[in-house]
C-alpha atoms as a PDB file:
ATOM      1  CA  UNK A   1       0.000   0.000   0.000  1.00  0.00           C
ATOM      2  CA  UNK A   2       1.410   3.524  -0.780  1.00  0.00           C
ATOM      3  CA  UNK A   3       2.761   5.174   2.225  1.00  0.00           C
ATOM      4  CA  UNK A   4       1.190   8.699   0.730  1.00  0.00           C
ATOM      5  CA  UNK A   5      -2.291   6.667   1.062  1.00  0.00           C
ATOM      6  CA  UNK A   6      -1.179   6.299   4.759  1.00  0.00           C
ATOM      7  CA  UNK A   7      -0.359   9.523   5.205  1.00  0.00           C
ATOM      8  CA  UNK A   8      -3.138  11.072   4.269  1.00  0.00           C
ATOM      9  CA  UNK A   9      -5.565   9.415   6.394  1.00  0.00           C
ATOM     10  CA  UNK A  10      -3.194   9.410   9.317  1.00  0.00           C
ATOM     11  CA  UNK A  11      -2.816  13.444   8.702  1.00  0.00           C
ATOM     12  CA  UNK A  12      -6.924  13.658   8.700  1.00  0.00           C
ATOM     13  CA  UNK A  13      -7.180  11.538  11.903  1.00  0.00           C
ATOM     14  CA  UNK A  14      -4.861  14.159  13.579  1.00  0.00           C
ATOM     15  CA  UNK A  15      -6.482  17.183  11.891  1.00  0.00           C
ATOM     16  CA  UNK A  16      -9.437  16.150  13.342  1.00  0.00           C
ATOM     17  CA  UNK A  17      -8.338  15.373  17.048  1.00  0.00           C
ATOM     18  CA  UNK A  18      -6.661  18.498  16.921  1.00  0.00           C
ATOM     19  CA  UNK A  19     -10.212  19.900  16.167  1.00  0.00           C
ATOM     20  CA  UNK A  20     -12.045  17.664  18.608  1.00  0.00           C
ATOM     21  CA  UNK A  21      -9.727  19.154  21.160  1.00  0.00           C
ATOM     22  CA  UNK A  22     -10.197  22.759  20.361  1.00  0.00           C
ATOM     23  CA  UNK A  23     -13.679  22.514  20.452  1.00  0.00           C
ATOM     24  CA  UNK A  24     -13.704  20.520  23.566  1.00  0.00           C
ATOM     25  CA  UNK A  25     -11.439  23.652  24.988  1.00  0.00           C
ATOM     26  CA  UNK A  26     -13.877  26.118  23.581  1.00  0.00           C
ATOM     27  CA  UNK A  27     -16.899  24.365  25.260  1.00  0.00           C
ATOM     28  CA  UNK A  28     -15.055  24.786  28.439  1.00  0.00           C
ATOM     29  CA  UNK A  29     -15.499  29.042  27.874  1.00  0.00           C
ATOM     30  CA  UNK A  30     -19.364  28.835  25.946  1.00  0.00           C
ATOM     31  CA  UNK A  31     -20.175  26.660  29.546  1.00  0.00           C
ATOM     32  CA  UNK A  32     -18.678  29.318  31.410  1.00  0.00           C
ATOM     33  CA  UNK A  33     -21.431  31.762  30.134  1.00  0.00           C
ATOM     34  CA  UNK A  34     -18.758  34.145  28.670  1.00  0.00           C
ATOM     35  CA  UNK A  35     -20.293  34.820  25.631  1.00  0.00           C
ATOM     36  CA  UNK A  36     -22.576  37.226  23.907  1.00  0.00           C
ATOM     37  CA  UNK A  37     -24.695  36.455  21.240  1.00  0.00           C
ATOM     38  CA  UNK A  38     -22.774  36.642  18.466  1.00  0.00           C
ATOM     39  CA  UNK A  39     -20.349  34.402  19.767  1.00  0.00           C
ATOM     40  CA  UNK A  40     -23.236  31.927  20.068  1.00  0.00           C
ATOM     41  CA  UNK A  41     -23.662  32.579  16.359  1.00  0.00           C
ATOM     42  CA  UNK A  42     -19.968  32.139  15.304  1.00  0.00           C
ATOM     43  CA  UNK A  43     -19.745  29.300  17.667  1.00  0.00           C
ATOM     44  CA  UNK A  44     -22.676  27.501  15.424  1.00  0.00           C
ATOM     45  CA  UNK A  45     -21.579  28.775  12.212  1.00  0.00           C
ATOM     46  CA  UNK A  46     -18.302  27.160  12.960  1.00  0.00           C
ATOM     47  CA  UNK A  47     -19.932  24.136  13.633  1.00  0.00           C
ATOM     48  CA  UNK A  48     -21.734  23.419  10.997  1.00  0.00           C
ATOM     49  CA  UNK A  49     -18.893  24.080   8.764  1.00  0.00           C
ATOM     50  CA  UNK A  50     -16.914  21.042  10.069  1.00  0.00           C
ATOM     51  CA  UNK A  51     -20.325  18.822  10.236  1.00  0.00           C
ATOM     52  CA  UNK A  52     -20.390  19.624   6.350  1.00  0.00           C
ATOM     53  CA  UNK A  53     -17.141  18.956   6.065  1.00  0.00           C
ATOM     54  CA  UNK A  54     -16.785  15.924   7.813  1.00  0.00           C
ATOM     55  CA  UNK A  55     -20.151  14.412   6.681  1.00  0.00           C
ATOM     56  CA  UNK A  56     -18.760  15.038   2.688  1.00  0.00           C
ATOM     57  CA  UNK A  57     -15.614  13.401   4.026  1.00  0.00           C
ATOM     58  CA  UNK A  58     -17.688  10.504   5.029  1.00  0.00           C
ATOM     59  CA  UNK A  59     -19.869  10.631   1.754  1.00  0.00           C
ATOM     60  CA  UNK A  60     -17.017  10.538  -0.824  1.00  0.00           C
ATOM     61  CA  UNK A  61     -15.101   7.927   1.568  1.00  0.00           C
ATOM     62  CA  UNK A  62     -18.506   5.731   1.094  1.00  0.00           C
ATOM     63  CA  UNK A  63     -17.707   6.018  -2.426  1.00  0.00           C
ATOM     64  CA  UNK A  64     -14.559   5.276  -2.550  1.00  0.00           C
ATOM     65  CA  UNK A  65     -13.784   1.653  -3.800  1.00  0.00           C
ATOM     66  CA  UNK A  66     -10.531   0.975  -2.030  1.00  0.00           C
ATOM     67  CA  UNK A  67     -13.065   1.877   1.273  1.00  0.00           C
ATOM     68  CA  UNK A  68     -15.977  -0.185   0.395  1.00  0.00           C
ATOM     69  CA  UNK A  69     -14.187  -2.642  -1.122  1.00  0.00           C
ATOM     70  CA  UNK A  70     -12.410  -3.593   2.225  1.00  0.00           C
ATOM     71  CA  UNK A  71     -14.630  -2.256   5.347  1.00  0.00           C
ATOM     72  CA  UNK A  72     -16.543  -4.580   6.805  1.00  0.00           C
ATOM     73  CA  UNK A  73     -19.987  -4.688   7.520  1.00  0.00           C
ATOM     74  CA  UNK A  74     -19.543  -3.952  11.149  1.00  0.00           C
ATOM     75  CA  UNK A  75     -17.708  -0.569  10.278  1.00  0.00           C
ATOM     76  CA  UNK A  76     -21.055  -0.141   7.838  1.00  0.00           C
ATOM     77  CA  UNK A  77     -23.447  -0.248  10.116  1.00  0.00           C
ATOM     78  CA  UNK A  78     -21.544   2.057  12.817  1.00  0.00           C
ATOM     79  CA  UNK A  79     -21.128   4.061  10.463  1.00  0.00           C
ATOM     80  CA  UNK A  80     -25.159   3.887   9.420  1.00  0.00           C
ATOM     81  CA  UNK A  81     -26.209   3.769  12.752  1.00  0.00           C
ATOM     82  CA  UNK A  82     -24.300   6.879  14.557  1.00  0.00           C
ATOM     83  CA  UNK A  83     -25.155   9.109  10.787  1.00  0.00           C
ATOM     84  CA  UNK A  84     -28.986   7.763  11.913  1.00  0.00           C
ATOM     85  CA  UNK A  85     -28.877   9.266  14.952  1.00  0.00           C
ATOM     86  CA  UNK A  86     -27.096  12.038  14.127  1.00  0.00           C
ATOM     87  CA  UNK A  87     -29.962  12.724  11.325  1.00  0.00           C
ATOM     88  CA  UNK A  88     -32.691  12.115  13.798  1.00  0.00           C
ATOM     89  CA  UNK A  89     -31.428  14.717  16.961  1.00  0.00           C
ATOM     90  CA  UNK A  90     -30.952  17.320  13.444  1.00  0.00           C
ATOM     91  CA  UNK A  91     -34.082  16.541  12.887  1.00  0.00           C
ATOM     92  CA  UNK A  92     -35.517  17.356  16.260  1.00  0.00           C
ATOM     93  CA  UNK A  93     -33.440  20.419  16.746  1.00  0.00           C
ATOM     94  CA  UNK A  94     -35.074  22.030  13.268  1.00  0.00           C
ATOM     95  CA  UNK A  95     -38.560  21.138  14.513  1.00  0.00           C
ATOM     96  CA  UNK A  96     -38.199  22.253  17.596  1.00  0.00           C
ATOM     97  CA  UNK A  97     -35.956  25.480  16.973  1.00  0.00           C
ATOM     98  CA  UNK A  98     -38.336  25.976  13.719  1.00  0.00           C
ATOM     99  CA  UNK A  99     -41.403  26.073  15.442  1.00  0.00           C
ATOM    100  CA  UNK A 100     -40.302  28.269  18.594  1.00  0.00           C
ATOM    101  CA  UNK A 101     -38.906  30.585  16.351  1.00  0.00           C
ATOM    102  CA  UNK A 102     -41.773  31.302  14.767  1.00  0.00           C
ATOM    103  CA  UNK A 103     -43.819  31.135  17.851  1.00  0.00           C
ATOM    104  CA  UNK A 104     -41.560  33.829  18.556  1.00  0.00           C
ATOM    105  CA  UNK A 105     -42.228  35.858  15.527  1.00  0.00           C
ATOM    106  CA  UNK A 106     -45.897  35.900  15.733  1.00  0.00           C
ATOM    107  CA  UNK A 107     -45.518  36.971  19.273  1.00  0.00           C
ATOM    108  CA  UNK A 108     -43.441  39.577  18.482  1.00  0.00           C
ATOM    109  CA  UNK A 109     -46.033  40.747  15.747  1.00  0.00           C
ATOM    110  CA  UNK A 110     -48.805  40.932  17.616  1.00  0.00           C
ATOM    111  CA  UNK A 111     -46.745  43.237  20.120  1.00  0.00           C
ATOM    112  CA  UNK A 112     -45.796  45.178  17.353  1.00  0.00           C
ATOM    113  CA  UNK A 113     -42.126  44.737  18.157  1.00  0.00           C
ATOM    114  CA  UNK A 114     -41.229  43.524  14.638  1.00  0.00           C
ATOM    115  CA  UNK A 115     -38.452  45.358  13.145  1.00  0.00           C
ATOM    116  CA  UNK A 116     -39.835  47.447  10.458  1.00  0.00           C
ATOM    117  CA  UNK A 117     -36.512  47.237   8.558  1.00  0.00           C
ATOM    118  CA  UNK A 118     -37.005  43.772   8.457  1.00  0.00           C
ATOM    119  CA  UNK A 119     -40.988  42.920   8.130  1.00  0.00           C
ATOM    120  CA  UNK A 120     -43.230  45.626   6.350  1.00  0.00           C
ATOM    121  CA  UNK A 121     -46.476  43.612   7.507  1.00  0.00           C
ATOM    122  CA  UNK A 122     -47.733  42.588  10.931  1.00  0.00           C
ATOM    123  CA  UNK A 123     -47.905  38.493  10.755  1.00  0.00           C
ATOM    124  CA  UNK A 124     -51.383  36.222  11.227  1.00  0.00           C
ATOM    125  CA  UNK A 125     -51.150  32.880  11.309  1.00  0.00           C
ATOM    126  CA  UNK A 126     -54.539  33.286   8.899  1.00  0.00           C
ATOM    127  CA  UNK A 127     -52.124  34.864   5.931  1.00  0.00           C
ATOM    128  CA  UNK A 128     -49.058  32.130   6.714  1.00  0.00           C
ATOM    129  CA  UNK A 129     -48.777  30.175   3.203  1.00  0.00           C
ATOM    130  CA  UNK A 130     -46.203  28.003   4.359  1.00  0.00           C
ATOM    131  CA  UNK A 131     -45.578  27.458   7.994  1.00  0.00           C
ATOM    132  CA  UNK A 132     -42.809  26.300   9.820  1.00  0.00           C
ATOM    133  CA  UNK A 133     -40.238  27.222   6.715  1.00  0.00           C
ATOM    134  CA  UNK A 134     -37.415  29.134   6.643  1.00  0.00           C
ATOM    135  CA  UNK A 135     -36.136  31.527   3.616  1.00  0.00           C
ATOM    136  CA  UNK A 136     -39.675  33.569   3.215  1.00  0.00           C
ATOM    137  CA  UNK A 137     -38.965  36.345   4.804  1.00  0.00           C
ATOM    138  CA  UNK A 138     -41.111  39.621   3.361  1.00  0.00           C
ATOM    139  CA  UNK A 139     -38.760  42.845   3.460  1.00  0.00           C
ATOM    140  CA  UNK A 140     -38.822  46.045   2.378  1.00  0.00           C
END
């Protein structure tokens, strides 16, 4: 087996315990309750960079045939299984954040303490085409 083959996974496995350990650090300060909100936004944004990152990783690896050719089934399904559960607590966090946020919104609304920058109608859940979606936001 080429030793650059070797290399290259054994310089991603460090890259990412390097990572693992920074963000384990930085969790140490976020628990502290040092931050502000846009550190809370950074903090997220950074996040889901490396989730993309790391799940692409994991998507082109799965396509891979020197991978697939050799893994075993074992390293298949814990692979499956932990990207399942993964998918699933996603899943709940959307629904969840989703649906307070716009809880939020049309609370906010009816206390006309909408930005007007931002929204150049009040909200009713009557005039809501598409609830519980993100992206349609009406602005000036």
């Amino acid at each position: 087996m080429e030793n650059g083959y070797l290399s290259n996974l054994d310089e991603w496995i460090k890259m990412q315990k390097n990572l693992l350990n920074t963000v384990k650090e930085m969790e140490k300060k976020y628990q502290a309750g040092d931050v502000d909100r846009l550190d809370l936004i950074l903090a997220t944004r950074v996040a889901f960079q490396h989730i993309m990152r790391t799940i692409k990783a994991f998507d082109q690896w799965l396509q891979d045939p020197q991978i697939i050719r050799h893994m075993p089934k074992e390293m298949l399904e814990d692979v499956m299984k932990t990207t399942w559960s993964l998918l699933e607590t996603l899943l709940e966090l959307d629904i969840r954040h989703t649906s307070e946020f716009r809880d939020l919104v049309l609370k906010l609304s009816k206390e006309g303490k909408l930005d007007p920058l931002i929204w150049n109608r009040p909200l009713t859940e009557e005039n809501q085409q598409q609830p519980n979606r993100r992206g349609n936001f009406m602005t000036m």
